[in-house]
C-alpha atoms as a PDB file:
ATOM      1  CA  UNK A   1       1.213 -17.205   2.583  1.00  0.00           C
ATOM      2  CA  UNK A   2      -1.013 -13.886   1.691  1.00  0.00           C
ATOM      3  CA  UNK A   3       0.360 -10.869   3.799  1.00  0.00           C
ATOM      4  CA  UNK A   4      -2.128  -8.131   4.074  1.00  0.00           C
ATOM      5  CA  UNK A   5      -0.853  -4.608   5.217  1.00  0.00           C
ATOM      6  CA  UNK A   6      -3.110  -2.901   7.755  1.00  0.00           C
ATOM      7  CA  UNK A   7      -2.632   0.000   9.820  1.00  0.00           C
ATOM      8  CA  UNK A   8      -1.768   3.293   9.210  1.00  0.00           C
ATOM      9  CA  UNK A   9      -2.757   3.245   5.637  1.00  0.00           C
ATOM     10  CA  UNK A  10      -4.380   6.350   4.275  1.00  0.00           C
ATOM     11  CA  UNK A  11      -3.402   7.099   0.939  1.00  0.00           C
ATOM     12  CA  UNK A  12      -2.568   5.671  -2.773  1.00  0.00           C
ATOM     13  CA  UNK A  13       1.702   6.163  -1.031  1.00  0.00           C
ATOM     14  CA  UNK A  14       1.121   4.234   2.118  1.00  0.00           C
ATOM     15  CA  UNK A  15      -0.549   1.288   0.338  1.00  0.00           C
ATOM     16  CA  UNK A  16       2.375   1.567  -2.128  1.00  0.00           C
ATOM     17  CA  UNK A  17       4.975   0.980   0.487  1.00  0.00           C
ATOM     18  CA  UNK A  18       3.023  -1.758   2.006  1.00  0.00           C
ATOM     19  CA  UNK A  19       2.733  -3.549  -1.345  1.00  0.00           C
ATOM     20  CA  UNK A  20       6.645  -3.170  -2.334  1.00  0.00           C
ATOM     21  CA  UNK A  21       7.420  -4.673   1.183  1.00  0.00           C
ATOM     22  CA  UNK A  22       5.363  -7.272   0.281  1.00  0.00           C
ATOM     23  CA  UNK A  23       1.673  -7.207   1.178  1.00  0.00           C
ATOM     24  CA  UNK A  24      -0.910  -8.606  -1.697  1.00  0.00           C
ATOM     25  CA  UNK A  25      -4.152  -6.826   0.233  1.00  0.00           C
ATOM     26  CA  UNK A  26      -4.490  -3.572   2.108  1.00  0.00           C
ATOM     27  CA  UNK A  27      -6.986  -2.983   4.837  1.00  0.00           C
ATOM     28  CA  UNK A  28      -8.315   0.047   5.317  1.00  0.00           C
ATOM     29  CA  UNK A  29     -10.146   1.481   7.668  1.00  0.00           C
ATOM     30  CA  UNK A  30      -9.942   4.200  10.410  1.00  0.00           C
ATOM     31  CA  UNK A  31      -9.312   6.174   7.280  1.00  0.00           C
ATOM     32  CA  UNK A  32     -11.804   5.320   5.680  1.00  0.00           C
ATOM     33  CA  UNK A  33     -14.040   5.971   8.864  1.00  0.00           C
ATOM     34  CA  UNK A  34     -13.253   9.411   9.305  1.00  0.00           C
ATOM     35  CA  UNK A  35     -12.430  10.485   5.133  1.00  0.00           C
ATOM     36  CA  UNK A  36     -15.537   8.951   3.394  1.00  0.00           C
ATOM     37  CA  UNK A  37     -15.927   6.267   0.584  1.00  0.00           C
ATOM     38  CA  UNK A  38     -14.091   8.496  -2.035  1.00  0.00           C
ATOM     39  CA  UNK A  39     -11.103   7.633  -0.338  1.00  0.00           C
ATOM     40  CA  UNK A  40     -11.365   4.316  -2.184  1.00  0.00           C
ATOM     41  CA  UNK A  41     -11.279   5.941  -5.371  1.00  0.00           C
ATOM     42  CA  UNK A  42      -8.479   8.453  -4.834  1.00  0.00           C
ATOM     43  CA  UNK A  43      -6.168   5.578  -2.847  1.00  0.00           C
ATOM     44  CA  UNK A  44      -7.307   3.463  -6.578  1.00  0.00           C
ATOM     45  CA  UNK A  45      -6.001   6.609  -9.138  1.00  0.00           C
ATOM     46  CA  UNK A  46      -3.059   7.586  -6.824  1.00  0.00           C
ATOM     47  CA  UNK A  47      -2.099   3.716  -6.339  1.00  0.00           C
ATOM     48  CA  UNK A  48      -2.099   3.633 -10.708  1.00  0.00           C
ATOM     49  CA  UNK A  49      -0.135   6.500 -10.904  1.00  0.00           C
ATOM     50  CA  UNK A  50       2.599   5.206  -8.354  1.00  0.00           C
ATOM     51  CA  UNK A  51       2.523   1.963 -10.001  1.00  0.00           C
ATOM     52  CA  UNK A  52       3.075   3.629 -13.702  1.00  0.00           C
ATOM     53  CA  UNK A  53       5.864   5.492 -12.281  1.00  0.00           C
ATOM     54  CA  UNK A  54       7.484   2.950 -10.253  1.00  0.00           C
ATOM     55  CA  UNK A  55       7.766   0.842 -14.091  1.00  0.00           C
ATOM     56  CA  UNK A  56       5.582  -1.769 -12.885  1.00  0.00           C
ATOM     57  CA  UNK A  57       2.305  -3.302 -15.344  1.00  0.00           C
ATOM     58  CA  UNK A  58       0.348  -4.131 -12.547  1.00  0.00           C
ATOM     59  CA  UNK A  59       0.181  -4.706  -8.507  1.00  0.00           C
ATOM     60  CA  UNK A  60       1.397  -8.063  -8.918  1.00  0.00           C
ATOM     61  CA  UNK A  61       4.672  -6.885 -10.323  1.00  0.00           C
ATOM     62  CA  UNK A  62       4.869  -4.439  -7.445  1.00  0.00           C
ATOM     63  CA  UNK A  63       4.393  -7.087  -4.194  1.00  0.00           C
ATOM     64  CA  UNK A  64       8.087  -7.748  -2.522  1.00  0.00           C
ATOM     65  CA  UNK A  65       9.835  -5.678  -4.970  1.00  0.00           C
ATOM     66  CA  UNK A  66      10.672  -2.423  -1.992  1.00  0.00           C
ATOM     67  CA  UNK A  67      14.306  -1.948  -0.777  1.00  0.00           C
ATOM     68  CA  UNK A  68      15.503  -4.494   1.133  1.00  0.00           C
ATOM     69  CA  UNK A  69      14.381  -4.371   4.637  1.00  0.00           C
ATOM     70  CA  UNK A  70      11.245  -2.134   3.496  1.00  0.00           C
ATOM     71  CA  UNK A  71       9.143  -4.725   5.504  1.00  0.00           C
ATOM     72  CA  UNK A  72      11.399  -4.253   8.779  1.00  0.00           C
ATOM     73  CA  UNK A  73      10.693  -0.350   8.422  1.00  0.00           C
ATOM     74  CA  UNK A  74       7.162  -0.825   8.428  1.00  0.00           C
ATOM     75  CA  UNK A  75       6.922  -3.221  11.066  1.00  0.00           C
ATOM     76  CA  UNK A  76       9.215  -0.814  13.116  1.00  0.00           C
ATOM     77  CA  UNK A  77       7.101   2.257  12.412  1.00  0.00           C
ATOM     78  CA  UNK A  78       3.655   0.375  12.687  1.00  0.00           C
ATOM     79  CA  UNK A  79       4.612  -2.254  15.432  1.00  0.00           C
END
């Protein structure tokens, strides 16, 4: 089943920790509300640069791959 990490997610990092605890979408949008469509793009560049750092090819190899319990912390801080 497709998780999709919403909430609280206003730059390239916070997508990044949703993705490595597991989510295969983000949502955004209160962000995106109040920062402006170029959010998109920086969230896109920042989200590439994480990924080439973290040693991972693409997003796919990224999903699931956080510490374990990353998902608990972000349930925990997010609700």
């Amino acid at each position: 089943m497709p998780l999709i990490g919403v909430g609280g997610i206003a730059s390239a990092s916070d997508a990044y920790a949703k993705i490595r605890a597991g989510a295969c979408l983000v949502q955004l949008y209160t962000a995106l509300v109040f920062t402006g469509p170029h959010l998109v793009s920086e969230i896109k560049k920042g989200l590439a640069d994480l990924l080439s750092a973290g040693g991972f090819a693409s997003i796919a190899d990224a999903i699931g791959s956080g510490p374990d319990g990353a998902a608990d912390q972000i349930c925990a801080t997010y609700g």
